[in-house]
Structures are given as structure tokens and as C-alpha cells.
N, C-alpha and C. Protein backbone atom coordinates (compact mmCIF):
# COMPACT_ATOMS: atom_id res chain seq x y z
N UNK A 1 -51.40 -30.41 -31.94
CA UNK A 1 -50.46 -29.41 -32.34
C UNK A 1 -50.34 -28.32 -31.27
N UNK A 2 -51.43 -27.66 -30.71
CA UNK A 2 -51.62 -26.90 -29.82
C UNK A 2 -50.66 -26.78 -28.03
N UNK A 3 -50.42 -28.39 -28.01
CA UNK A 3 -49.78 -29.13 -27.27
C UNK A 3 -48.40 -28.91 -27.63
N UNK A 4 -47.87 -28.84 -28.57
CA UNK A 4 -46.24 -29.38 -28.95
C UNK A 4 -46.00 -27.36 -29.17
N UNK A 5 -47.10 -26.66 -29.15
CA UNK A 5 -46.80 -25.56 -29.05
C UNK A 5 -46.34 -24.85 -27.99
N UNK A 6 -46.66 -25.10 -27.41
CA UNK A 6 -46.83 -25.11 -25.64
C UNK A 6 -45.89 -25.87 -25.05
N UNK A 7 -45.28 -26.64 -25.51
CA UNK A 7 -44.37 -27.23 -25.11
C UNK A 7 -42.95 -26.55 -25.46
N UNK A 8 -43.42 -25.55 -27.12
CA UNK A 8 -41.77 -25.50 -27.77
C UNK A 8 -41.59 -23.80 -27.12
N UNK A 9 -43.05 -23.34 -26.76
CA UNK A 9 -43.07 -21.77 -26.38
C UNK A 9 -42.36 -22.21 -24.64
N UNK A 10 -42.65 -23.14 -23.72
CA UNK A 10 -41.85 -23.68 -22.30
C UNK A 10 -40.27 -23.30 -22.96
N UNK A 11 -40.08 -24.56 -23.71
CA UNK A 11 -38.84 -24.86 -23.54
C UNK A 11 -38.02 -23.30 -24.55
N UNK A 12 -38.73 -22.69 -25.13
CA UNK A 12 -37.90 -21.47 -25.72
C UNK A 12 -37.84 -20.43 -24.95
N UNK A 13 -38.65 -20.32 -23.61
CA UNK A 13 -38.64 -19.60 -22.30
C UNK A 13 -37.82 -19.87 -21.73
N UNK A 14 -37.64 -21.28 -21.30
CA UNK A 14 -36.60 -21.81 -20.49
C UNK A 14 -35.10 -21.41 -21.21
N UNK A 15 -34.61 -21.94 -22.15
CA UNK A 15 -33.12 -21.76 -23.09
C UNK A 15 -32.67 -20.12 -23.03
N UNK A 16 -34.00 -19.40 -22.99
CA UNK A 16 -33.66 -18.20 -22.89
C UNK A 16 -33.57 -17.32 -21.36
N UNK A 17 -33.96 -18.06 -20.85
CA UNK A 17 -34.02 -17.89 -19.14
C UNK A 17 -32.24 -18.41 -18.69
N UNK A 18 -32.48 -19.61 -19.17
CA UNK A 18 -31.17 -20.03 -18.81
C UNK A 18 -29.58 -19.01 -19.38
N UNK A 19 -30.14 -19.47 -20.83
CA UNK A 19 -29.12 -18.11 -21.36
C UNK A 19 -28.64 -17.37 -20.63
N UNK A 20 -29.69 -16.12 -20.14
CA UNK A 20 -29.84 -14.77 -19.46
C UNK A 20 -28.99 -15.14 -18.05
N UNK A 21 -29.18 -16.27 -17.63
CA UNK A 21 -28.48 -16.98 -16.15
C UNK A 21 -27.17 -16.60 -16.22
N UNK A 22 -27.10 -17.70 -17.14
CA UNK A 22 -25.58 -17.89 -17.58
C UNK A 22 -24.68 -16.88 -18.08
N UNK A 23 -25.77 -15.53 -18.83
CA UNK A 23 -24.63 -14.61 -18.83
C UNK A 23 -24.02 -13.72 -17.86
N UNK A 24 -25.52 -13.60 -16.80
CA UNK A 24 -25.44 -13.10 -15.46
C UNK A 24 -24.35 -13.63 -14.67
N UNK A 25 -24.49 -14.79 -14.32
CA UNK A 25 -23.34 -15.29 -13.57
C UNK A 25 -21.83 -15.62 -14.07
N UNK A 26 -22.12 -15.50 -15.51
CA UNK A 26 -20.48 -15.36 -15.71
C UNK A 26 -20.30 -13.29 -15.55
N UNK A 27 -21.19 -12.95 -15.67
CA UNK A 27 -20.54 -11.78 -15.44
C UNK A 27 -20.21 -11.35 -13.48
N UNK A 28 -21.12 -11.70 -12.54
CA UNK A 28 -20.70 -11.64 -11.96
C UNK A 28 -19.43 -12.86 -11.39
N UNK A 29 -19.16 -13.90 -11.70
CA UNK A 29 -17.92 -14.54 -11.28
C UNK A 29 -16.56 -13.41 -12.12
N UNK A 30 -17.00 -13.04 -13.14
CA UNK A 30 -15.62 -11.94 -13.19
C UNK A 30 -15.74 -10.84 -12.56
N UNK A 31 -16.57 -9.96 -12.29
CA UNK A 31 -16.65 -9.34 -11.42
C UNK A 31 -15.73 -9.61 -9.78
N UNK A 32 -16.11 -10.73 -10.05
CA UNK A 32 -16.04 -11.32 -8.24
C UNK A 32 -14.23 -11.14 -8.41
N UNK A 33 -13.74 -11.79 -9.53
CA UNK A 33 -12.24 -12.18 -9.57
C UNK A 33 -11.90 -10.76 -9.59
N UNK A 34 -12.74 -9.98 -10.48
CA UNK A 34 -11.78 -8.33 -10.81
C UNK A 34 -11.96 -7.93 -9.51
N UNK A 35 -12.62 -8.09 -8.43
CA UNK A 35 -12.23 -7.27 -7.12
C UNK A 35 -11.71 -7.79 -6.13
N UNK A 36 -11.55 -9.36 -6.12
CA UNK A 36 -10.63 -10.00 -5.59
C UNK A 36 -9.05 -9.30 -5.94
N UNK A 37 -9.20 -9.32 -6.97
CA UNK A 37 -7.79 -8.98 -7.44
C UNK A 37 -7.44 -7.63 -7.06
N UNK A 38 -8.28 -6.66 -6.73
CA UNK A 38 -8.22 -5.16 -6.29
C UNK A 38 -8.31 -5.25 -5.17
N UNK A 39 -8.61 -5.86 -4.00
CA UNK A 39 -8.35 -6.07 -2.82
C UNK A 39 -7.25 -6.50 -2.66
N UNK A 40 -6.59 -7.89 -3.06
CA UNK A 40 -4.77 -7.68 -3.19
C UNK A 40 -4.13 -7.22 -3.56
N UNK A 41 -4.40 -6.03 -4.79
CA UNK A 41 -3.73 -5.11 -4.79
C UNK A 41 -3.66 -4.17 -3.49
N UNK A 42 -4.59 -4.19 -3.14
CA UNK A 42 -5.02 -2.78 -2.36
C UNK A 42 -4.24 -2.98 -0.86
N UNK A 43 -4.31 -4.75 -0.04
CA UNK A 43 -3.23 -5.44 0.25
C UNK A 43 -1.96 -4.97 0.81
N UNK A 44 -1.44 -5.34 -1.14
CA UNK A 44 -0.32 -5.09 -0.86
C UNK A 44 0.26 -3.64 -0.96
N UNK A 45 -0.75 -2.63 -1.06
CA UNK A 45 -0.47 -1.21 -1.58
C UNK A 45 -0.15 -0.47 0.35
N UNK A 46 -1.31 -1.57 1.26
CA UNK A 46 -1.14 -0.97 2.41
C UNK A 46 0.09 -1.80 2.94
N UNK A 47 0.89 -2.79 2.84
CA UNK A 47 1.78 -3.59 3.57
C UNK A 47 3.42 -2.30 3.49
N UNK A 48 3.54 -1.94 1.81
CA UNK A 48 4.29 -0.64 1.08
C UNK A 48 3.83 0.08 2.08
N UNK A 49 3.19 0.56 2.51
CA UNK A 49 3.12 1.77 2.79
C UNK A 49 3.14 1.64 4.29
N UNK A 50 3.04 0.87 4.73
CA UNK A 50 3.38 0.48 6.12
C UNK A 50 5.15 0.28 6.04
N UNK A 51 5.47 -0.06 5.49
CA UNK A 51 7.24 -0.59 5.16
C UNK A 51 7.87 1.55 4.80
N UNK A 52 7.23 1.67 3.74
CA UNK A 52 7.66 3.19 3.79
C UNK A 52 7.23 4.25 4.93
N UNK A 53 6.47 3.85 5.51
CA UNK A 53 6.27 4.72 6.83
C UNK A 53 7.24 4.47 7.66
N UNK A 54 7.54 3.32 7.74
CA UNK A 54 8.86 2.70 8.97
C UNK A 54 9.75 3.49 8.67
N UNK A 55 10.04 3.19 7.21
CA UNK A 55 11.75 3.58 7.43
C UNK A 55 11.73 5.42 6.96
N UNK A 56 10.70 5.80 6.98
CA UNK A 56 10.47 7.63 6.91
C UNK A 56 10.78 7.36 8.40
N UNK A 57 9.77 7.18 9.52
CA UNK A 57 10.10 7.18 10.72
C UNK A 57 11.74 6.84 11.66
N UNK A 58 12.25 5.90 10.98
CA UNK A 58 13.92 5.40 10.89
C UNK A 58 14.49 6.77 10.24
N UNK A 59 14.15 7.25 9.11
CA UNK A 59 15.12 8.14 8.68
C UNK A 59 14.63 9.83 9.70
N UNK A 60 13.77 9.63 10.07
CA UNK A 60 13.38 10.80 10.99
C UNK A 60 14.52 10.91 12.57
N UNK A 61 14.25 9.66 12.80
CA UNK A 61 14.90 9.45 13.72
C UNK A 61 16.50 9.26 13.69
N UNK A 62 17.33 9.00 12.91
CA UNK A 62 18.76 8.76 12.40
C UNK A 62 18.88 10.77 11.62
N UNK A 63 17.76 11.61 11.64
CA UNK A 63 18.32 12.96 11.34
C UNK A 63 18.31 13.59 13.00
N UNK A 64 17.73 13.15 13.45
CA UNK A 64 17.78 13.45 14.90
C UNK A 64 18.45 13.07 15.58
N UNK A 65 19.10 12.07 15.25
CA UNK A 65 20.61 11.59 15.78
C UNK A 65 21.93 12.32 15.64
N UNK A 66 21.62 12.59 14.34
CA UNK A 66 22.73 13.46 13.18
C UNK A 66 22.83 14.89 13.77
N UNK A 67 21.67 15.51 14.05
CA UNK A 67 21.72 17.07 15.09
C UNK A 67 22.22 17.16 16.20
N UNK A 68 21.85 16.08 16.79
CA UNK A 68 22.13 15.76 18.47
C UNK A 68 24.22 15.79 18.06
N UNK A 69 24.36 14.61 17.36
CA UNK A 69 25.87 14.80 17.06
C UNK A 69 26.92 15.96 16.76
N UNK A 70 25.88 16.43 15.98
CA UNK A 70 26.38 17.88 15.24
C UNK A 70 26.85 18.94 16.15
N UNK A 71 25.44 19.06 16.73
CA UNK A 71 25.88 20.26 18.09
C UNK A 71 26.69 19.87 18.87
N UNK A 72 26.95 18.13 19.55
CA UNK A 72 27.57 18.26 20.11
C UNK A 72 29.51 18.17 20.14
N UNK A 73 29.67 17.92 18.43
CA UNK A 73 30.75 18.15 17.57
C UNK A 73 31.22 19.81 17.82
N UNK A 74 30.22 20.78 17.32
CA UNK A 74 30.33 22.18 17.31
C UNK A 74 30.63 22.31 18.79
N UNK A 75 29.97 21.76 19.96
CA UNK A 75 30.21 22.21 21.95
C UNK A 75 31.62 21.84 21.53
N UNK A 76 32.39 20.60 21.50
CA UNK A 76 33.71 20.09 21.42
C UNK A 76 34.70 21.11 20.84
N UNK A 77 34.23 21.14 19.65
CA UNK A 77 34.97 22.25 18.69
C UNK A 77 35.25 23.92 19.90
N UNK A 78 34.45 24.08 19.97
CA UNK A 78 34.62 25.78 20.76
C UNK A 78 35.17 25.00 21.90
N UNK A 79 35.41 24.41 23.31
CA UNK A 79 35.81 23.85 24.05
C UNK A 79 37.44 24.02 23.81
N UNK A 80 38.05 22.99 22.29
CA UNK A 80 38.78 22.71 22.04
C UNK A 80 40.03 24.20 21.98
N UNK A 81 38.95 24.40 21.03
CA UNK A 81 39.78 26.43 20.83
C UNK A 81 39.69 26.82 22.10
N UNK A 82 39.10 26.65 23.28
CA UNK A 82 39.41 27.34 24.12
C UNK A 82 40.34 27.35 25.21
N UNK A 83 40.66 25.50 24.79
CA UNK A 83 41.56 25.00 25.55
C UNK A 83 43.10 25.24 24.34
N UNK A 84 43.34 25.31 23.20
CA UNK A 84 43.91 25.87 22.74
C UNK A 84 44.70 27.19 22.94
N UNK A 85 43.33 28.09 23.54
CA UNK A 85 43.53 29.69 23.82
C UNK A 85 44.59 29.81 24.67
N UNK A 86 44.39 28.55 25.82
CA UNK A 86 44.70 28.81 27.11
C UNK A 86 46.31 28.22 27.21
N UNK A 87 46.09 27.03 26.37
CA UNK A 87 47.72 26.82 25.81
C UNK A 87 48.73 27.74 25.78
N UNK A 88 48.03 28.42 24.95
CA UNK A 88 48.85 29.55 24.07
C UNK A 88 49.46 30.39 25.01
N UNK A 89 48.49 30.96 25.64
CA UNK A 89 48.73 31.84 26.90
C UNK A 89 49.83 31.14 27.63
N UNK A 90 49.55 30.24 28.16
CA UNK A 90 50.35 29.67 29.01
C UNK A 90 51.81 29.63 28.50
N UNK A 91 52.11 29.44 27.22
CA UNK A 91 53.32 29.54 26.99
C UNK A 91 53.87 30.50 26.75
């Protein structure tokens, strides 16, 4: 009897060893997936933000286009009146 005791106290160590395994490693395999999955988020959070930096930089650059035009709309403009002025005079 002493024997089959010893045998059922092994194997109720073991089932419970294993158990404890098995809950361990299913917790870390979700673990593993939940930060897999936060790394492609994270991914694609930097690819966005690389794409919105561009076109901030595009729209930086197309307002600096827009000034450069502007003023040189406003040089034209006074030019124009002045060649106007001189019209005038002349006639």
C-alpha cells in the first residue's frame, strides 16, 4: 500500500506541475500575441506618421510657394500703377 502511495502522491505532483505549465504557457503565448499585435500597431502608427510628416512638410513648402507668389503679384501690381501713372501723364 505504502508503494501505490507513493506512486499516487508522484503522479498528483506531476498533474499538478503540469497543470501549473500549462497555465503558464498559455498565458504567456497570449501575452506573446497581445504584443505582437502592439508592435503592429505601433508599426503602423509610425508608417502615419511618417506619411503625415511628408505632406505637413509638402504643405510647408506649397505656403512658401504661395508668399514667394504673393509678393511677387503685389511687385507687379505697384509696377503696373506705375506704368499706368506714366500713361496718364503722357497723354
Amino acid at each position: 500500500m505504502g508503494v501505490f502511495n507513493n506512486i499516487n502522491t508522484i503522479l498528483g505532483v506531476a498533474v499538478a506541475g503540469l497543470t501549473l505549465f500549462g497555465f503558464f504557457q498559455n498565458k504567456m503565448t497570449n501575452n506573446e500575441r497581445r504584443l505582437t499585435i502592439l508592435e503592429e500597431k505601433n508599426n503602423q502608427q509610425d508608417k502615419e506618421l511618417a506619411e503625415i510628416k511628408n505632406r505637413l512638410d509638402n504643405h510647408d513648402q506649397q505656403m512658401k510657394v504661395l508668399i514667394q507668389m504673393t509678393e511677387q503679384i503685389k511687385n507687379l501690381s505697384e509696377k503696373i500703377e506705375k506704368i499706368d501713372k506714366k500713361l496718364e501723364e503722357v497723354k
